[in-house]
C-alpha atoms as a PDB file:
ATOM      1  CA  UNK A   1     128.256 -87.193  70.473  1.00  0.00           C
ATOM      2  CA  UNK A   2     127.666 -90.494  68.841  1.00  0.00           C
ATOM      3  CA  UNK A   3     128.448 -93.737  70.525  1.00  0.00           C
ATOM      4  CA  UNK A   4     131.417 -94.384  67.724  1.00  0.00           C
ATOM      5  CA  UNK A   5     132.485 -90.862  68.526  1.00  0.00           C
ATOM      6  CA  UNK A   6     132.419 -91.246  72.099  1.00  0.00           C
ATOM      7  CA  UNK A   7     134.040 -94.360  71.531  1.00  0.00           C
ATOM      8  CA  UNK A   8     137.002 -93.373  69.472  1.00  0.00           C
ATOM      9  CA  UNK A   9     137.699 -90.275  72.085  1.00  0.00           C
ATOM     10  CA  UNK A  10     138.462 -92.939  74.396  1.00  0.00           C
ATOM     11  CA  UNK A  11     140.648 -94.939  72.084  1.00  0.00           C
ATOM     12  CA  UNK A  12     142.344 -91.888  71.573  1.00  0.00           C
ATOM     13  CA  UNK A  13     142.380 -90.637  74.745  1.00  0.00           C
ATOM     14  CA  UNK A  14     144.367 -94.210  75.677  1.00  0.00           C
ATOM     15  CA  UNK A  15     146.422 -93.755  72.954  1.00  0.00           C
ATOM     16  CA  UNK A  16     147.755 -90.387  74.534  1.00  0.00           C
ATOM     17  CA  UNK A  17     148.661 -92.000  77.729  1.00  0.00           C
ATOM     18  CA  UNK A  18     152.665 -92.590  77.868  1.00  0.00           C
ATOM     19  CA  UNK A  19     153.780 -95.765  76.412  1.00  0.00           C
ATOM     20  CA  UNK A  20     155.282 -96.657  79.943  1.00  0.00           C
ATOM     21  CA  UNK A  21     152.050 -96.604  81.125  1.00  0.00           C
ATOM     22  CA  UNK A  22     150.203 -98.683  78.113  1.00  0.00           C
ATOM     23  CA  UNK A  23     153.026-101.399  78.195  1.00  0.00           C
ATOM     24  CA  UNK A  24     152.262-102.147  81.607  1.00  0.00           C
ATOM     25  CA  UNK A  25     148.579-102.076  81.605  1.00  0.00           C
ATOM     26  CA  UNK A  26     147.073-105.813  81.982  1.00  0.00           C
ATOM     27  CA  UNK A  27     144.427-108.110  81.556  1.00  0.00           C
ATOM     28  CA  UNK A  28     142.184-104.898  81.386  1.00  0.00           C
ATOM     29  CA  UNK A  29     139.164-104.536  79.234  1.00  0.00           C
ATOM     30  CA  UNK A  30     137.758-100.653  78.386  1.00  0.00           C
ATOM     31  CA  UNK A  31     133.757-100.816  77.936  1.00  0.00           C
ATOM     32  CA  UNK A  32     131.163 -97.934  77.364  1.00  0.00           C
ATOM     33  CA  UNK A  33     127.884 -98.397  79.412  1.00  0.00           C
ATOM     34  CA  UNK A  34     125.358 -95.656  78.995  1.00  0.00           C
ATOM     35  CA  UNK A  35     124.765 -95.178  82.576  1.00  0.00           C
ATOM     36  CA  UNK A  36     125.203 -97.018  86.010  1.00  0.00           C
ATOM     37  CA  UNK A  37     123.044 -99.097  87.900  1.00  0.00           C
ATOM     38  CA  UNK A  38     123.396 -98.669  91.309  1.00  0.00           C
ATOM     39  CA  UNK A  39     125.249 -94.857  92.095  1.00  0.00           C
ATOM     40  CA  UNK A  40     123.982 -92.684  89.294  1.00  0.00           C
ATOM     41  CA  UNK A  41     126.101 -90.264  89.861  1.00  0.00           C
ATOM     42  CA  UNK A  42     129.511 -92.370  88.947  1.00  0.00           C
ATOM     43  CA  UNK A  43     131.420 -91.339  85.299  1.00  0.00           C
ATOM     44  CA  UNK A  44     133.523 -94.212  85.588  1.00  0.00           C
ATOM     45  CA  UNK A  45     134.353 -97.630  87.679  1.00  0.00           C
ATOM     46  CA  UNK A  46     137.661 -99.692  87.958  1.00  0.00           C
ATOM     47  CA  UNK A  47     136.569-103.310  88.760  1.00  0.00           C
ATOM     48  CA  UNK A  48     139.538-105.644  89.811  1.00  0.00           C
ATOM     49  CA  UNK A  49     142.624-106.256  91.037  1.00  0.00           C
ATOM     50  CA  UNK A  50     145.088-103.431  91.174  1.00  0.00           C
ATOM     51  CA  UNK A  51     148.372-104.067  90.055  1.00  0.00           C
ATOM     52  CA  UNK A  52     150.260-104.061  92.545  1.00  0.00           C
ATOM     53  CA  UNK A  53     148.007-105.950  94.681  1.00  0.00           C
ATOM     54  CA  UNK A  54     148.451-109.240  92.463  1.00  0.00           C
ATOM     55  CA  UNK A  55     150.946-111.620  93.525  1.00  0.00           C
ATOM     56  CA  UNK A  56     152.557-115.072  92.100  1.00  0.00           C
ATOM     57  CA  UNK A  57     148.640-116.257  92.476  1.00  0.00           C
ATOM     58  CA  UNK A  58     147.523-113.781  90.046  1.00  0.00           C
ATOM     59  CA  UNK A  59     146.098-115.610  86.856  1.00  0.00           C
ATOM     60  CA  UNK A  60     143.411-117.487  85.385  1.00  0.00           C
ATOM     61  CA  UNK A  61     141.857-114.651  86.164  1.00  0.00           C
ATOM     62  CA  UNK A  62     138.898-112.462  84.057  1.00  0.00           C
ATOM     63  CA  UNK A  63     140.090-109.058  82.827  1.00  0.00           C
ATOM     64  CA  UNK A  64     139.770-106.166  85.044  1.00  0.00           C
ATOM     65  CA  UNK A  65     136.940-103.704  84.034  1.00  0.00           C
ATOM     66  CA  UNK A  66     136.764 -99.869  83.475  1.00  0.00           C
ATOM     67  CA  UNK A  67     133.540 -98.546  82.309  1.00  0.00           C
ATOM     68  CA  UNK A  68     133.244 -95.163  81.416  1.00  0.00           C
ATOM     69  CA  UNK A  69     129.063 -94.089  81.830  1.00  0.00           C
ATOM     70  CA  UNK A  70     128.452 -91.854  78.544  1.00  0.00           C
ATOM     71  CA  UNK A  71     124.892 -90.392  79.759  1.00  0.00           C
ATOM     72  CA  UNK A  72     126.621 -89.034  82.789  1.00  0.00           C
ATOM     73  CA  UNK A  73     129.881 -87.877  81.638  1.00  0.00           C
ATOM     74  CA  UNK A  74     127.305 -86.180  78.592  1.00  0.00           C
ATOM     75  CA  UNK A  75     125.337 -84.409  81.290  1.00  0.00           C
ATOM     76  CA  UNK A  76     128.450 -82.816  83.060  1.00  0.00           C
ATOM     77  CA  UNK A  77     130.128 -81.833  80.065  1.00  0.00           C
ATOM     78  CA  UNK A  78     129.438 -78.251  78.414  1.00  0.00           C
ATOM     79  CA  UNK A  79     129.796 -78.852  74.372  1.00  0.00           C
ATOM     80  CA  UNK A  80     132.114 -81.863  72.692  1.00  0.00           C
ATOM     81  CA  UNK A  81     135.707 -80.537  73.643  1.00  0.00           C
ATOM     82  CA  UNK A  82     134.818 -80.402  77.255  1.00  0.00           C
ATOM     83  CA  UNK A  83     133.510 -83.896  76.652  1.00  0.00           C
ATOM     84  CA  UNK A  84     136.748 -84.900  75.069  1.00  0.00           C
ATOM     85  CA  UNK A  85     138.600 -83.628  78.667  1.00  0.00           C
ATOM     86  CA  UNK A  86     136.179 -84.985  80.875  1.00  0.00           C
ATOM     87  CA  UNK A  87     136.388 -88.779  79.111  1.00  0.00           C
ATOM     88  CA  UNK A  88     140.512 -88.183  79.444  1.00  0.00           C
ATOM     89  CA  UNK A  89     139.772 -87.589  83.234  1.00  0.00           C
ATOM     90  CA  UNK A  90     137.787 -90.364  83.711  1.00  0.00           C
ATOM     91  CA  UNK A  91     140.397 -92.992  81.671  1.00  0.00           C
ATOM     92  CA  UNK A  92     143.261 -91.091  83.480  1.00  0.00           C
ATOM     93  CA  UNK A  93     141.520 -91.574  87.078  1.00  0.00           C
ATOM     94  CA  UNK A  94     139.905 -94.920  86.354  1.00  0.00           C
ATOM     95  CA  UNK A  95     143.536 -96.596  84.759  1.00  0.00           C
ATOM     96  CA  UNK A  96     144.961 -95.214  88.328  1.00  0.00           C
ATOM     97  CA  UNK A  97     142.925 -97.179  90.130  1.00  0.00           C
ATOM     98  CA  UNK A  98     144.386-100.379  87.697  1.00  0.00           C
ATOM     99  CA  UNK A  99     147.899 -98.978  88.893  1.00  0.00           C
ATOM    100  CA  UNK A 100     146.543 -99.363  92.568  1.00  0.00           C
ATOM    101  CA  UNK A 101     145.852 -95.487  93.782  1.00  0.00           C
ATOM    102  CA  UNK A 102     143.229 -94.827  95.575  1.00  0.00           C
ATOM    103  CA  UNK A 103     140.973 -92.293  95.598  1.00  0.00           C
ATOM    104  CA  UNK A 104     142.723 -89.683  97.623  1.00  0.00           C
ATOM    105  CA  UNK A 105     145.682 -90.087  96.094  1.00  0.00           C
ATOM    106  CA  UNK A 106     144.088 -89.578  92.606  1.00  0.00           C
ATOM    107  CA  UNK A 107     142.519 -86.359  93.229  1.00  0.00           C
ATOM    108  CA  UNK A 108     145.855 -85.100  94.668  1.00  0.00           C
ATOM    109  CA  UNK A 109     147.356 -85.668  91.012  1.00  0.00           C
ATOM    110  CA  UNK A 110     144.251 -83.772  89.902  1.00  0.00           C
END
């Protein structure tokens, strides 16, 4: 898959989140990074402030960061429609982490 390819299945795969959900995302920025530098195992990282950790002091503030890793989420995937699934995962788990789940509580909604 092409970076512009790769890049518009995550556009769309944001697009297909629910509208509740979209609205209420903030101060977030969505960047492609073709693999990580320290765990090279990782498809995706959340970097900020969950939402509902932020409090009346909560501005002036840079956007929070998911990166989706497009080498690694390549090398797990078996053909382009599995890719397509495994970038939804990724945006799905890494936009929880914006909402303020954690980690165990993400892969119960697995």
């Amino acid at each position: 898959m092409t970076h512009q390819e790769f890049e518009q299945t995550v556009r769309d795969a944001v697009k297909e989140l629910p509208k509740l959900l979209r609205d209420k995302m903030d101060n977030i920025d969505i960047v492609i990074e073709d693999e990580p530098v320290m765990q090279k195992s990782l498809l995706g990282l959340y970097q900020g402030v969950p939402l509902k950790k932020r409090s009346h002091w909560y501005g002036n503030v840079m956007p929070d960061k998911i990166t989706l890793f497009k080498d690694n989420i390549e090398r797990v995937s078996i053909g382009e429609g599995n890719m397509k699934e495994w970038i939804r995962k990724v945006i799905i788990h890494e936009i929880g982490h914006h909402f303020g789940f954690g980690e165990e509580e993400l892969r119960a909604l697995e």
